[in-house]
Protein backbone atom coordinates (compact mmCIF):
# COMPACT_ATOMS: atom_id res chain seq x y z
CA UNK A 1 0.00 0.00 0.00
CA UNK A 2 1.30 3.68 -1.06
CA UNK A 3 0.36 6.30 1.32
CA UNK A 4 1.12 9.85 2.11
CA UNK A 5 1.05 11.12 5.81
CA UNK A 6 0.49 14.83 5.68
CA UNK A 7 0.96 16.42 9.25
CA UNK A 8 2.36 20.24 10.28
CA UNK A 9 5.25 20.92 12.05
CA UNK A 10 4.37 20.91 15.30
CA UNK A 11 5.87 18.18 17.12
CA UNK A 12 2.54 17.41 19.08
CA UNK A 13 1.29 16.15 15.23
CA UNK A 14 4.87 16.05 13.09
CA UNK A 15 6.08 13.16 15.68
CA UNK A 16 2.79 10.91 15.27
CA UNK A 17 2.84 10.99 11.73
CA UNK A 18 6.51 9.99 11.83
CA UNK A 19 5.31 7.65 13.95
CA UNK A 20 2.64 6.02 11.98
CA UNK A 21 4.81 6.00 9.07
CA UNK A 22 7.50 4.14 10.84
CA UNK A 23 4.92 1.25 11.68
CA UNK A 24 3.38 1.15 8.36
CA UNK A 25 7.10 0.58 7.01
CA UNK A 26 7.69 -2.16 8.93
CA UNK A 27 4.58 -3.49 7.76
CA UNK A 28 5.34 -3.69 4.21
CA UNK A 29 4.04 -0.59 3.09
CA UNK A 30 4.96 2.28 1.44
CA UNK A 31 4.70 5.34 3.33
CA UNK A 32 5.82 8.88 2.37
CA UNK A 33 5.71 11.82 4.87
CA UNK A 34 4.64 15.54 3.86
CA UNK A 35 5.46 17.87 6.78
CA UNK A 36 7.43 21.05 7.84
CA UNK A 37 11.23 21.17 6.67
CA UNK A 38 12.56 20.72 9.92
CA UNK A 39 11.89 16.80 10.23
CA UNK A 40 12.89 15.88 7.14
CA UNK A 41 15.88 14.86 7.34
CA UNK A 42 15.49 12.99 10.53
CA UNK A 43 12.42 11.48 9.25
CA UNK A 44 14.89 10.58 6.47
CA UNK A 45 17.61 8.84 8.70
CA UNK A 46 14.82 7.05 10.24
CA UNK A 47 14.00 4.83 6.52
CA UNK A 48 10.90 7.08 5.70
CA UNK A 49 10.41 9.27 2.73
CA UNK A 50 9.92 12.31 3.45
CA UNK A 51 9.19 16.04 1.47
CA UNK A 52 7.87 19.03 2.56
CA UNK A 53 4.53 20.04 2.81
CA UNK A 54 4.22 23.19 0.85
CA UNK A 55 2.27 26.24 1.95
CA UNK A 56 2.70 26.17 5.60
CA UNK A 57 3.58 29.40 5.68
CA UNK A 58 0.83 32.58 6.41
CA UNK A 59 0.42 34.82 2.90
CA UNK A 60 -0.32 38.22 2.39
CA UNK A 61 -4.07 38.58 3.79
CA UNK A 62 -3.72 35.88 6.06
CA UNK A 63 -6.24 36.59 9.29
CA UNK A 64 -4.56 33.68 11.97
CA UNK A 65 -6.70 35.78 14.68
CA UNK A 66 -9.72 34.23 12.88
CA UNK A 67 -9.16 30.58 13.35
CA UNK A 68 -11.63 29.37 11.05
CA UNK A 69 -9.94 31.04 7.97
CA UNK A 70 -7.07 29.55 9.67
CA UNK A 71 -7.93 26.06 9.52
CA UNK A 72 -10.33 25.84 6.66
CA UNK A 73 -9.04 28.59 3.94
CA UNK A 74 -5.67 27.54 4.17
CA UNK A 75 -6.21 23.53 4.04
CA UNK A 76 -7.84 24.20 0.87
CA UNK A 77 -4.84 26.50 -0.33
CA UNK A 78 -2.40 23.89 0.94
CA UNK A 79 -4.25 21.33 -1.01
CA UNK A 80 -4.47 22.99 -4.62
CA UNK A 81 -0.38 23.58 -3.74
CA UNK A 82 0.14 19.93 -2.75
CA UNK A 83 -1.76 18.11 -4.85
CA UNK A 84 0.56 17.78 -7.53
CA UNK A 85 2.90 16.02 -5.27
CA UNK A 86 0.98 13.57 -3.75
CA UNK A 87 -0.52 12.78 -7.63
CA UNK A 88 3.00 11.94 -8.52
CA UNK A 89 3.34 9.10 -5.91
CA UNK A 90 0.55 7.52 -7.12
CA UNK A 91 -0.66 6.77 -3.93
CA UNK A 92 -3.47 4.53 -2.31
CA UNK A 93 -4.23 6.20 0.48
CA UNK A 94 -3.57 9.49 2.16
CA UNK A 95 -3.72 10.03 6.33
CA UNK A 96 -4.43 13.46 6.90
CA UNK A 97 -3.62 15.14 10.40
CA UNK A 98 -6.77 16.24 12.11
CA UNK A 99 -5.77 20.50 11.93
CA UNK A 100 -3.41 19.83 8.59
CA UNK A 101 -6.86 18.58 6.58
CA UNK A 102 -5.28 19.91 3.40
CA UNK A 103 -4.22 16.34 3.09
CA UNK A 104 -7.80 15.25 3.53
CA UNK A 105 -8.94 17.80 0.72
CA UNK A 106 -6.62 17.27 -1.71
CA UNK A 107 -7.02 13.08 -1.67
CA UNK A 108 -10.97 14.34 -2.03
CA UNK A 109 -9.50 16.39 -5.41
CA UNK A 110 -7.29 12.90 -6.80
CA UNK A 111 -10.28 10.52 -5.86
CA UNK A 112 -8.43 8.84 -3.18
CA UNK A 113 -9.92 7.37 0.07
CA UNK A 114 -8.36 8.73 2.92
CA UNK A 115 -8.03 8.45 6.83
CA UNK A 116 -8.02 11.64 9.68
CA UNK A 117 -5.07 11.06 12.55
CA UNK A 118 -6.04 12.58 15.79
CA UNK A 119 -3.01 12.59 17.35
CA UNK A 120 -5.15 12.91 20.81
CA UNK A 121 -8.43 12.04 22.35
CA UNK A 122 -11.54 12.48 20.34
CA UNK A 123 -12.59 16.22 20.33
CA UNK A 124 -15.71 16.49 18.30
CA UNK A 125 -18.89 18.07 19.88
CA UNK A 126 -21.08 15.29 21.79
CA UNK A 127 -24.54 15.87 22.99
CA UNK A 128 -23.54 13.70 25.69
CA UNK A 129 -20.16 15.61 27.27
CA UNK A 130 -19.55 19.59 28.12
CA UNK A 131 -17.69 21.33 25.70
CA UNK A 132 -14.30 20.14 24.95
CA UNK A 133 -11.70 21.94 26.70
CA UNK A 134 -13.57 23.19 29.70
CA UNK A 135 -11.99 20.60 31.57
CA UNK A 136 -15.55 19.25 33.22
CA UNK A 137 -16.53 16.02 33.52
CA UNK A 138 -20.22 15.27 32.18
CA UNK A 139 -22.45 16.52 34.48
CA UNK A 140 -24.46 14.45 36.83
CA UNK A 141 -28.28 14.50 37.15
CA UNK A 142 -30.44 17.30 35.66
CA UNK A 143 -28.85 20.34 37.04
CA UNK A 144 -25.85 18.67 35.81
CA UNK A 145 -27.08 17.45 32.46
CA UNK A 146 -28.63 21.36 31.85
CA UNK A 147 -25.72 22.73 32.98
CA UNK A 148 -23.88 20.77 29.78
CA UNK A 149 -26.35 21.75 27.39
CA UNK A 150 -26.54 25.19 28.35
CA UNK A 151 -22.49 25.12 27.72
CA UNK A 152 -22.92 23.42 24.37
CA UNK A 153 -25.66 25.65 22.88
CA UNK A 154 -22.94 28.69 23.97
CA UNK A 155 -20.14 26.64 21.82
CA UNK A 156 -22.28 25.79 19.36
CA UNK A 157 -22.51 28.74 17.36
CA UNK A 158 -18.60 28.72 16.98
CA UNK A 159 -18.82 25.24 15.46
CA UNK A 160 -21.67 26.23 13.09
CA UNK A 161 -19.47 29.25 11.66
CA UNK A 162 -16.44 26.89 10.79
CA UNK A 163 -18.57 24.06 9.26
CA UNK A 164 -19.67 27.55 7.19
CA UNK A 165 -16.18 28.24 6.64
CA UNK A 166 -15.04 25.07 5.70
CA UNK A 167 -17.68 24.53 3.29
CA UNK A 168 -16.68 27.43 1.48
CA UNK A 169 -13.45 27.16 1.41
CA UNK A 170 -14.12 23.31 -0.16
CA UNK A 171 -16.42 25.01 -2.77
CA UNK A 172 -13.33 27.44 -4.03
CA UNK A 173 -11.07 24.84 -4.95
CA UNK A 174 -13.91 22.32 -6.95
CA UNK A 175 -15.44 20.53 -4.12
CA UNK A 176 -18.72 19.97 -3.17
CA UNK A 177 -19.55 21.95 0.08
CA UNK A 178 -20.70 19.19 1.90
CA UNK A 179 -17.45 17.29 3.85
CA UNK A 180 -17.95 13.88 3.22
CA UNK A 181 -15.21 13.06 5.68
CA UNK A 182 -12.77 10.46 6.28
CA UNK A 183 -12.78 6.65 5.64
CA UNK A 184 -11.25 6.13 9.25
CA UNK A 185 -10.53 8.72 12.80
CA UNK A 186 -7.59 7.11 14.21
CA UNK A 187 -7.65 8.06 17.65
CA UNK A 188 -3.91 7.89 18.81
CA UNK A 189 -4.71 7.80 22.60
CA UNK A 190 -5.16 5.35 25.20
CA UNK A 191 -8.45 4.48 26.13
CA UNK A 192 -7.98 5.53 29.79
CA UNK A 193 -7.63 9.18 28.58
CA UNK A 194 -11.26 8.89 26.62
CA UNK A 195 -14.46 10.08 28.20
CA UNK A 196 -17.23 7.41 27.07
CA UNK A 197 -20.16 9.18 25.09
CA UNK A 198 -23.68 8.51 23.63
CA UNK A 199 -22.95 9.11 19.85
CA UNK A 200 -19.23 7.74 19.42
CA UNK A 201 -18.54 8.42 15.70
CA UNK A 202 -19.00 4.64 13.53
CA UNK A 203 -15.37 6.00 11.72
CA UNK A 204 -13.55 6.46 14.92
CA UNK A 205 -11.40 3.83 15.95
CA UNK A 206 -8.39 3.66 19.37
CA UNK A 207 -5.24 2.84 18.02
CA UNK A 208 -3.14 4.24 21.08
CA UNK A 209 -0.79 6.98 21.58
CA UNK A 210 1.61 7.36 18.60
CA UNK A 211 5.05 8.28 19.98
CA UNK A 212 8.63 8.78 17.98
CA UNK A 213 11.49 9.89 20.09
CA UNK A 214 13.50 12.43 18.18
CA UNK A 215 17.10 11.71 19.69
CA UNK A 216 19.04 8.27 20.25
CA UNK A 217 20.84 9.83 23.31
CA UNK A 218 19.97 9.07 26.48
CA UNK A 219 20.13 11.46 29.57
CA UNK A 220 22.30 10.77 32.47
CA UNK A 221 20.77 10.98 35.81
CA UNK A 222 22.93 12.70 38.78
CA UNK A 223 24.07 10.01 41.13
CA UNK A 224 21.64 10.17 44.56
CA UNK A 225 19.59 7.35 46.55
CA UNK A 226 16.36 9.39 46.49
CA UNK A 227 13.40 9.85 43.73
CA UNK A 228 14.07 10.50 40.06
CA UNK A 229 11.87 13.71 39.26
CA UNK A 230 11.22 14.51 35.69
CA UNK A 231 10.43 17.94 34.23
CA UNK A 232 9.23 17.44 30.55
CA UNK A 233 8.33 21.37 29.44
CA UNK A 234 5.56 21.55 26.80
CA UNK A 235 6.52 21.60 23.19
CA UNK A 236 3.83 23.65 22.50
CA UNK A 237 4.19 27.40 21.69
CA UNK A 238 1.04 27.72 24.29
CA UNK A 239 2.83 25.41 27.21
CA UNK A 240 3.39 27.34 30.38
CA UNK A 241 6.62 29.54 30.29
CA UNK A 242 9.33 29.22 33.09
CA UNK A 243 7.97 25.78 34.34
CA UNK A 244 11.55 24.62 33.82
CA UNK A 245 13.24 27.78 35.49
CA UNK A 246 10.58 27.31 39.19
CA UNK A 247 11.53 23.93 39.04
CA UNK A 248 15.39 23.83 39.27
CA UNK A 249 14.89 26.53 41.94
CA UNK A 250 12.19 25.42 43.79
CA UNK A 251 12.58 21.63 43.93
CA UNK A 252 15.80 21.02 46.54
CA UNK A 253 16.72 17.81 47.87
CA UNK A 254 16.69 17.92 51.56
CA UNK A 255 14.24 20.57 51.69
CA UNK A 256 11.41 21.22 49.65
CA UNK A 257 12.26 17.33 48.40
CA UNK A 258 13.53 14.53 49.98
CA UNK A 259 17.10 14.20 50.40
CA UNK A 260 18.99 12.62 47.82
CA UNK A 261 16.33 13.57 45.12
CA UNK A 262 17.52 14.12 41.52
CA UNK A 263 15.90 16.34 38.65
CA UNK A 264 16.08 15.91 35.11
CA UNK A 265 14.83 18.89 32.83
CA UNK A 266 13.88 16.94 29.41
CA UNK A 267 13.52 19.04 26.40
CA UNK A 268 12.58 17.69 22.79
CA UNK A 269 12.80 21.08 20.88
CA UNK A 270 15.02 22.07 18.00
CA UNK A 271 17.70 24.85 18.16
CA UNK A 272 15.84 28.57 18.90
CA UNK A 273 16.01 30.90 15.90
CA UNK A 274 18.47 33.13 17.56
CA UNK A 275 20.94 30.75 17.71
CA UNK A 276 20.61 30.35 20.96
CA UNK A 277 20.96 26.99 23.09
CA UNK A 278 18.34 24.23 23.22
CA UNK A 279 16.50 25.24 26.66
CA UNK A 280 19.69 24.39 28.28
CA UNK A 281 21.21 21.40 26.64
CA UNK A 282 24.80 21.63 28.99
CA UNK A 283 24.52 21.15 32.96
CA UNK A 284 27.72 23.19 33.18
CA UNK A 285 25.99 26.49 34.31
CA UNK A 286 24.89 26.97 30.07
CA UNK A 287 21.48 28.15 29.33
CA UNK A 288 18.20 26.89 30.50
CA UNK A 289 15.09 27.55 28.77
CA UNK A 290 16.24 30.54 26.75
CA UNK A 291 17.83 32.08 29.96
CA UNK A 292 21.36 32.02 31.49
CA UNK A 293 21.09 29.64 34.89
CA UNK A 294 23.37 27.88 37.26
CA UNK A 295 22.26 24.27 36.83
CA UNK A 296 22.74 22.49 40.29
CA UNK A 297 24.86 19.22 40.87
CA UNK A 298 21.50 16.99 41.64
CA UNK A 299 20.14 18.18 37.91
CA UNK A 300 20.54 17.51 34.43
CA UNK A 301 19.21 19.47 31.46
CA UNK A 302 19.20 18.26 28.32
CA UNK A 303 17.64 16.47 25.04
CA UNK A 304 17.40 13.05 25.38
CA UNK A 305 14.91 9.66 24.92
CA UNK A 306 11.91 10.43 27.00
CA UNK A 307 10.58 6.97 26.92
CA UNK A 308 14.63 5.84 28.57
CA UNK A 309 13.59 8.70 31.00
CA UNK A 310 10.51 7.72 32.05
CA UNK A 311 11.31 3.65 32.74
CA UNK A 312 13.31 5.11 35.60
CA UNK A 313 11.17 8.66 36.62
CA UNK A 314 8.84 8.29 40.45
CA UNK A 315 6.94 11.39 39.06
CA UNK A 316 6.97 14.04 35.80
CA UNK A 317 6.11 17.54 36.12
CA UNK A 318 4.82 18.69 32.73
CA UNK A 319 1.99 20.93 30.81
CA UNK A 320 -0.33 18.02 30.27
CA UNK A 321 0.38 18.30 25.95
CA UNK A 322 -1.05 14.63 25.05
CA UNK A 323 2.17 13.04 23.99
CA UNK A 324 3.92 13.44 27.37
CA UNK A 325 1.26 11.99 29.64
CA UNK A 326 0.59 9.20 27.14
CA UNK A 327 3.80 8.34 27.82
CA UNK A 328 4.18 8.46 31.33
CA UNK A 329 0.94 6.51 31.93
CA UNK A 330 2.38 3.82 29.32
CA UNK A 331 5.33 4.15 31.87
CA UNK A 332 3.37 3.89 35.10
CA UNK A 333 5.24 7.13 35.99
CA UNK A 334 2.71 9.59 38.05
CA UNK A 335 2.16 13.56 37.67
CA UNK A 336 2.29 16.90 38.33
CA UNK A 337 0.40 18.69 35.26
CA UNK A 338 0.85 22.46 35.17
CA UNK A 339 -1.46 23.35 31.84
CA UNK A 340 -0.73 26.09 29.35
CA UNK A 341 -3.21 26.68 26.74
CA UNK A 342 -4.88 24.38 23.64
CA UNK A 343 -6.07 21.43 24.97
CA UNK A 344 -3.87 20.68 28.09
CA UNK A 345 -6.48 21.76 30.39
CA UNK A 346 -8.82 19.09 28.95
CA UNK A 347 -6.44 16.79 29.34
CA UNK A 348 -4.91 17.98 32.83
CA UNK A 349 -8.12 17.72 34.24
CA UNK A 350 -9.14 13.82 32.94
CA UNK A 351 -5.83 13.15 34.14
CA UNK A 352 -6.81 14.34 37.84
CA UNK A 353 -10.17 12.37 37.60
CA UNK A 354 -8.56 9.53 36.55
CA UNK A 355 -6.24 9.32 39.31
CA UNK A 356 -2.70 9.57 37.98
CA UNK A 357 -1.78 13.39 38.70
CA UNK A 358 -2.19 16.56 40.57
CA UNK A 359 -2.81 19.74 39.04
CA UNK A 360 -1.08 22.98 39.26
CA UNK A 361 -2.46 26.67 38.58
CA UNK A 362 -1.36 28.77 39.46
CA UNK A 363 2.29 28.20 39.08
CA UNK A 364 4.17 29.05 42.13
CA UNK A 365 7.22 27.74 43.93
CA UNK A 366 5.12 26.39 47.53
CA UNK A 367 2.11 24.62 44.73
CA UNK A 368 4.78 23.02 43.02
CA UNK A 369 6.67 21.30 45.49
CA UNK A 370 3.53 20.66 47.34
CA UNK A 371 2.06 19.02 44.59
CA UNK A 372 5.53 16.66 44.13
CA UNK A 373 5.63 15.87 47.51
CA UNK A 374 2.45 14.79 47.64
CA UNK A 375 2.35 12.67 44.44
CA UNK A 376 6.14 10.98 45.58
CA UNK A 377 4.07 9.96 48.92
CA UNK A 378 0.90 8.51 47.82
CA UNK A 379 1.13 4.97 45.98
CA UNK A 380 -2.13 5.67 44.28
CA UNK A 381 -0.74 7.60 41.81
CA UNK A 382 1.29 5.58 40.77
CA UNK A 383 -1.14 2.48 40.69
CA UNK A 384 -3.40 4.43 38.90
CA UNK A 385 -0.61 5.97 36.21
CA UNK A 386 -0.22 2.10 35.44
CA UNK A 387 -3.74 1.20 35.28
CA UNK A 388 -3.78 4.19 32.79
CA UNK A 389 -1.13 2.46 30.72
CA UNK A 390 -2.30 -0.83 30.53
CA UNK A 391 -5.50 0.22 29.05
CA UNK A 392 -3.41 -0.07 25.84
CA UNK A 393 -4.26 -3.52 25.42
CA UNK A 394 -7.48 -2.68 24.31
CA UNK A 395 -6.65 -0.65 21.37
CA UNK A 396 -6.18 -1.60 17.68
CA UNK A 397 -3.60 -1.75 14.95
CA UNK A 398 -3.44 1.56 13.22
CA UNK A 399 -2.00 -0.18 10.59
CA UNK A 400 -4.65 -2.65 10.15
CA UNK A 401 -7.24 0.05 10.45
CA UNK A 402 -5.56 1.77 7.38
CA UNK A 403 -5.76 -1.56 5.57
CA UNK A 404 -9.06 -1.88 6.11
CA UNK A 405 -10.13 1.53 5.34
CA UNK A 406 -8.85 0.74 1.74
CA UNK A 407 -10.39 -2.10 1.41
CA UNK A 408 -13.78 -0.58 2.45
CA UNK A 409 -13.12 2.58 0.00
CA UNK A 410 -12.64 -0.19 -3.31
C-alpha cells in the first residue's frame, strides 16, 4: 500500500505521523511523509520518505486571529499547492492530520480514500459531554445534564461558523460543500484518557498513543539514593513559560524534596532561531530555557529519549500536551500537570479524575513542590498511572485500520 502522511510541524502532530509511518514501514508498506522542513531529514535517517509540505507558511491577507480562515481557507490553499505532489506518488491512500486537513482535501481532489489522525483524544462536539476543553466532567443528574447543554448551545454557534467556513473554502477549490469526511478517525490515545459518550462516531477507531522519540541519546541521571523527578516542558508554543526555570529553583533535595532527590529537565525542541541553546542542553551552568542559569549538581538538562527517561522517573512535572502523559501513563510514571493553553487543560483535568496526577495553577514555587511531595508519597498515583497504561491492550492496529479503510473505499 502507497500512502502519504500529511501532518504540520508541530511536534505534538509532526512526531505521530513519523510515527505512523514508521509502523506502516515495517509493515510492508509504502509510506511517504509531507510535513514542515525541519523533520525531514530525521524522518529521512529514520528509513521514511519524506518532502515538505508546501504552503505552511501565512500569505499576504492571512487573518490567523480568525481561526476558522485559519484552519479551513488555508487547508484548501495547501491542497491545490500539494496536490501535484501527492498525484505523482501515485498513492493509495492518504492520512491526513486532524488540523493539517489539506491532506484530507486534496485526496478528495485525486479521488483517493483517505483516513483523519487525531493525534489525541476524540474532540468532536457530543450531545452527551460539556464542551471540549472546559476541563468538566459530564455533568451528573439534571442540574448537571442542563448545565452541559446550556455550555454546548454557547459553543455551538462557533462550530456552526467553521462548518460555514469550511464549506466554502471546499467550494473554491472544486469541491462539493458538503465534507464527506474520512474513511477512518484514528484516535492515537489510550483508552484511559477517553471520556465514554452517547454518539461515538462509527469511523472512529483507538489505536493508542503514537510516539517517535526524536534523539538516540539518552540522559544521564545525577548520582543520589532518592526519587528521580522529571520535568518534561511543553513543546507547544502555548505550554506554560518558566515551568523549567521554578523547578530547578524550587525543587531542593533535603528541603522542599527529599534528600537525595535528583531532577532531570527533558527538552525535545530544536535549536531557537536566535541561535541560541536548546532550553539548556549543557549542565555546566549553560542556558536553560532561553535564559542564562546555574544548573545544580543533583540536575541535568538536556535532550534526550523520553521513553529511557521515564522507565526510571517516580513522578513528571509537565503541561499536560497529550504526547507526554501518554507516555508516562504507558510508563506507570505519576504527575504533576501544570497546563498552558490548547487542549492541556482538557487533558490535565481527565488526568486528575482519573487518578494519575495533581494539578497545578497557578504556578508558584510552595504549589509546586507541594504538589511533588504529595504525588512521591501517595502509591495511588502511581497504581493508577499504570492502570492508565495498561489500558493499551485494548486498542487496535493503526496499521490494520488503514488496511481496512482501503479495502472498504474499493
Amino acid at each position: 500500500m502507497r500512502v502519504a502522511v500529511v501532518a504540520g510541524p508541530d511536534p505534538g502532530h509532526a512526531f505521530p505521523a513519523i510515527a505512523l509511518c514508521l509502523k506502516l514501514l515495517a509493515a510492508g508498506d509504502e509510506p511517504t511523509l509531507l510535513t514542515g522542513a525541519q523533520w525531514l531529514d530525521l524522518a529521512r535517517d529514520r528509513g521514511v520518505a519524506a518532502t515538505l509540505l508546501a504552503g505552511l507558511d501565512p500569505v499576504d491577507g492571512d487573518d490567523d486571529g480568525d481561526s476558522g480562515a485559519k484552519l479551513h481557507r488555508r487547508a484548501a490553499r495547501m491542497a491545490v499547492l500539494n496536490r501535484r505532489a501527492l498525484a505523482d506518488l501515485d498513492l493509495d491512500l492518504v492520512v491526513s492530520d486532524v488540523i493539517t486537513s489539506c491532506g484530507g482535501m486534496a485526496a478528495e481532489m485525486l479521488g483517493l480514500p483517505w483516513v483523519e489522525l487525531n493525534p489525541h483524544p476524540l474532540y468532536r462536539p457530543s450531545r452527551g459531554l460539556p464542551p471540549l476543553g472546559s476541563g468538566l466532567a459530564p455533568g451528573v443528574g439534571l442540574r448537571g445534564g442542563l448545565r452541559d447543554a446550556v455550555m454546548r448551545a454557547l459553543t455551538a454557534r462557533s462550530w456552526r461558523m467553521g462548518l460555514r467556513q469550511r464549506s466554502a473554502a471546499r467550494v473554491e477549490i472544486g469541491l462539493p460543500a458538503a465534507d464527506p469526511g474520512p474513511v477512518r478517525r484514528l484516535i492515537a490515545t489510550l483508552p484511559a484518557l477517553e471520556v465514554p459518550r452517547p454518539d461515538w462516531p462509527a469511523e472512529a477507531v483507538v489505536v493508542g498513543p503514537l510516539h517517535f522519540e526524536p534523539t538516540t541519546t539518552v540522559l544521564e541521571i545525577p548520582e543520589g539514593t532518592g526519587p528521580v523527578i522529571v520535568v518534561a516542558p511543553s513543546t507547544a508554543v502555548t505550554g506554560t513559560h518558566g515551568l523549567a526555570e521554578l523547578a530547578l529553583e524550587a525543587l531542593t533535595p533535603g528541603r522542599t524534596v527529599p534528600a537525595g532527590a535528583r531532577v532531570v529537565v527533558s527538552r525535545l525542541g530544536g535549536e531557537r532561531s536566535d541561535g541560541g541553546c536548546v532550553g539548556g542542553e549543557r549542565s555546566d551552568g549553560g542556558c536553560v530555557g532561553g535564559m542564562e542559569a546555574r544548573v545544580p549538581p543533583w540536575a541535568v538538562v538536556g535532550l534526550g529519549r523520553q521513553d529511557d527517561l521515564l522507565s526510571r522517573a517516580d513522578v513528571v512535572i509537565c503541561g499536560g500536551g497529550h504526547g507526554l502523559v501518554a507516555k508516562a501513563m504507558l510508563a506507570g510514571v505519576p504527575m504533576v500537570l501544570v497546563p498552558g493553553g490548547g487542549d492541556q487543560w482538557e487533558i490535565a483535568n481527565r488526568v486528575v479524575r482519573q487518578g494519575s496526577g495533581r494539578l497545578v495553577r497557578p504556578l508558584t514555587a510552595g504549589a509546586l513542590t507541594a504538589a511533588v511531595d504529595g504525588v512521591l508519597s501517595a502509591p495511588n498515583y502511581r497504581e493508577r498511572a499504570r492502570q492508565a497504561g495498561a489500558s493499551v491492550m485494548a486498542v487496535a492496529d493503526p496499521v490494520r485500520v488503514c488496511h481496512d479503510a482501503l479495502q472498504r473505499s474499493r
